[in-house]
Protein backbone atom coordinates (compact mmCIF):
# COMPACT_ATOMS: atom_id res chain seq x y z
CA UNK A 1 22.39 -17.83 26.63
CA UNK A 2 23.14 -21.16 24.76
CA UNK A 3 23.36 -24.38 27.00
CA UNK A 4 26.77 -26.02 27.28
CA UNK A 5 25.49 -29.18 25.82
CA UNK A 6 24.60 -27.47 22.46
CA UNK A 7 28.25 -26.44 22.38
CA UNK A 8 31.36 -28.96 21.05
CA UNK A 9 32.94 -30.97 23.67
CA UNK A 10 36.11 -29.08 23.84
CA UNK A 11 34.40 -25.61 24.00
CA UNK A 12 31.86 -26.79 26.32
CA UNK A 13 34.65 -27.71 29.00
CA UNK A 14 36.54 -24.66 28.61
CA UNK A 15 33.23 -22.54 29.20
CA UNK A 16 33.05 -24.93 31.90
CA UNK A 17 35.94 -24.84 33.45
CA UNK A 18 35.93 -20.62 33.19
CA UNK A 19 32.46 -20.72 35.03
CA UNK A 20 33.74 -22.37 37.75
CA UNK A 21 36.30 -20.11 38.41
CA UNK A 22 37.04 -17.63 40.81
CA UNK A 23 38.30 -14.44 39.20
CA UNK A 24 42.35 -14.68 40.42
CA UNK A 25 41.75 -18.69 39.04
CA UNK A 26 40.71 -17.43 35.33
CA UNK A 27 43.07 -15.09 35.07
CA UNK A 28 45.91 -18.16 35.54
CA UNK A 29 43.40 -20.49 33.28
CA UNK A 30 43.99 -17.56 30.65
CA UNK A 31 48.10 -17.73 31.04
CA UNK A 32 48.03 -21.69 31.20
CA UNK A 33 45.39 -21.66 27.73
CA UNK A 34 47.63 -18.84 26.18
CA UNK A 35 50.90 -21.57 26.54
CA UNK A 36 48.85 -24.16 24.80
CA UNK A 37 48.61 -22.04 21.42
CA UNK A 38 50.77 -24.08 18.94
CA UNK A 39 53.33 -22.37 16.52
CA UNK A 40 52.36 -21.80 13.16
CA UNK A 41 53.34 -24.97 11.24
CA UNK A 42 56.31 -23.93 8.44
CA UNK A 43 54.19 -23.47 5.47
CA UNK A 44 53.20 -19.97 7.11
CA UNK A 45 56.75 -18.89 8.26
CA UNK A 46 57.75 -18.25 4.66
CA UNK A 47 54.14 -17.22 3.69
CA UNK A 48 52.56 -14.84 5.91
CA UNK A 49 50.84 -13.18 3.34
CA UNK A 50 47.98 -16.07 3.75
CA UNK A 51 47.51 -15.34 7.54
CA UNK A 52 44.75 -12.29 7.90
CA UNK A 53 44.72 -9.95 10.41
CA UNK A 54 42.02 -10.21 13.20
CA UNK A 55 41.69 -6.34 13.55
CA UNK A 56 39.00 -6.43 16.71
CA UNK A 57 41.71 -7.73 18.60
CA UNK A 58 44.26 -5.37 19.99
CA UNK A 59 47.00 -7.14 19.82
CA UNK A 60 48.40 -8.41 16.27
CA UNK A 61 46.48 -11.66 16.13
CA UNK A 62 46.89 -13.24 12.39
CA UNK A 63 44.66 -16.39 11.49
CA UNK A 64 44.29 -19.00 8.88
CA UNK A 65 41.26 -21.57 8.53
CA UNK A 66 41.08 -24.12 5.78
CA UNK A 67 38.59 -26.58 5.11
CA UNK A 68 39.69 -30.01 3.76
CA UNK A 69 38.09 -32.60 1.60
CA UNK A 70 36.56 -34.42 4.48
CA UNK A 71 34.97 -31.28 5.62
CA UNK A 72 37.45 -31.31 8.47
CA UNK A 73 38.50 -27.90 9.37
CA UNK A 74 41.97 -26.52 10.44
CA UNK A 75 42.32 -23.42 12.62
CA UNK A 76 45.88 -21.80 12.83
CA UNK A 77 46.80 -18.72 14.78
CA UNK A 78 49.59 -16.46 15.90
CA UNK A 79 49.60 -14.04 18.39
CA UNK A 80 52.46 -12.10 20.63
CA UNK A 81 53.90 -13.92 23.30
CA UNK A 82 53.26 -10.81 25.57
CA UNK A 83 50.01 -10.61 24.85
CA UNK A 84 48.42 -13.50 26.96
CA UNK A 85 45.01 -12.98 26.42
CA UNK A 86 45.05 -12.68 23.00
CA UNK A 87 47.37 -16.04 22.21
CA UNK A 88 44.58 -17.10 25.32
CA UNK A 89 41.56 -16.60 22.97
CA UNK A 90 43.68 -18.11 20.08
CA UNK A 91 44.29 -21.00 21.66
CA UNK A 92 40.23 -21.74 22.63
CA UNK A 93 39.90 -21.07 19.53
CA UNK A 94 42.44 -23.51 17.92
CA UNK A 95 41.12 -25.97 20.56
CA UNK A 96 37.62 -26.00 19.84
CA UNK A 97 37.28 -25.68 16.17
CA UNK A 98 40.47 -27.94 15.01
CA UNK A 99 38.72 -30.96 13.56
CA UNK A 100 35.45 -30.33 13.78
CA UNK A 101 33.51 -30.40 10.43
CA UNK A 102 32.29 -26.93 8.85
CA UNK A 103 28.63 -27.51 9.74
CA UNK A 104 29.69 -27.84 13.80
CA UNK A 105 31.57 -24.89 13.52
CA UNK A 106 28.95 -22.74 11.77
CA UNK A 107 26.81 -23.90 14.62
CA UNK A 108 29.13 -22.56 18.03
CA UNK A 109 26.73 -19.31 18.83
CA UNK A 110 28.38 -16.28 19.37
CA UNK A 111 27.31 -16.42 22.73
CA UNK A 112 29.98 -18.64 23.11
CA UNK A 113 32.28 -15.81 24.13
CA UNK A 114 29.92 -14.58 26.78
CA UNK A 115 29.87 -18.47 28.54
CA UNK A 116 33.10 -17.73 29.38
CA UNK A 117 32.36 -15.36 32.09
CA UNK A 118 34.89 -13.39 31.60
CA UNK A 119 33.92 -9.89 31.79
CA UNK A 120 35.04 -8.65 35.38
CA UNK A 121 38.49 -9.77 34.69
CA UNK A 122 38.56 -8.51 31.00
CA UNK A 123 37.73 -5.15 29.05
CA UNK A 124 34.67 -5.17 26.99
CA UNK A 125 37.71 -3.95 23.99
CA UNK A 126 38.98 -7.67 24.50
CA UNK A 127 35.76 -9.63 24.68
CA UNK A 128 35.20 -8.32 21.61
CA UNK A 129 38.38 -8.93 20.42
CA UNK A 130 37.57 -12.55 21.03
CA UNK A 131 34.37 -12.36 19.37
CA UNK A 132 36.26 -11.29 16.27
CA UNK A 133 37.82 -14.11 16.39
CA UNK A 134 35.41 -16.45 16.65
CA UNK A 135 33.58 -14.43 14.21
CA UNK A 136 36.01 -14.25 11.04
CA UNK A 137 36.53 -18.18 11.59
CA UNK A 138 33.19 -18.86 10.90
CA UNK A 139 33.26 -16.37 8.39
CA UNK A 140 36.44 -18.27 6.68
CA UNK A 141 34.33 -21.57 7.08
CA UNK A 142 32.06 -20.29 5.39
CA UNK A 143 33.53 -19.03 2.09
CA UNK A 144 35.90 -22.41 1.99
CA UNK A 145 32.77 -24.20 1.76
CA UNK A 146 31.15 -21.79 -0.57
């Protein structure tokens, strides 16, 4: 498994704080995390024909990932309120890969998602519903940078 240092700061202290965690205390981490996800700003209201569907996640989870001309990249999400883990692994994602540049996102190993230690409180159908996530962002990097 990758070392926290090779991960960005934010993502490293969210794998941080889940590993210290007792089960009951992640699940609440999860809830808090999933309140953090922003709305969509208003360009998307009107257009949600440019959000695409993250299909490994169970829930309707609908991202959009630009890259602008300083490299900079910009994650936006939306997920169901009543789905909590899903807006949850939204808003890690939103955290740790808003402003970073396309190179250090290309770089967060899927492993990532394992760091979390989240598997005894989680099905395996949601892990890798988080792993999609994390997965099409990079793969949206990539082809903005293409």
């Amino acid at each position: 498994m990758t070392d926290l240092a090779n991960l960005p700061p934010v993502l490293a202290e969210i794998a941080e704080e889940f590993q210290a965690l007792d089960s009951q205390s992640k699940l609440e981490y999860l809830i808090e995390l999933a309140e953090e996800l922003p709305d969509l700003p208003e360009k998307f209201q009107d257009h949600p024909d440019l959000l695409e569907r993250v299909i490994e996640c169970q829930s309707p989870v609908y991202i959009f990932v630009e890259v602008d001309e300083q490299n900079t990249v910009h994650f936006h999400a939306t997920a169901p309120r009543e789905s909590p883990t899903t807006r949850a692994f939204a808003s890690i994602v939103h955290q740790g890969v808003n402003g970073l540049t396309a190179e250090e996102v290309l770089a967060i190993p899927e492993d990532f998602v394992d760091m979390l230690d989240l598997k005894e409180i989680i099905s395996p159908l949601r892990v890798r519903g988080m792993l999609g996530l994390l997965v099409r962002t990079k793969r949206k990097v990539r082809e903005a940078i293409a």
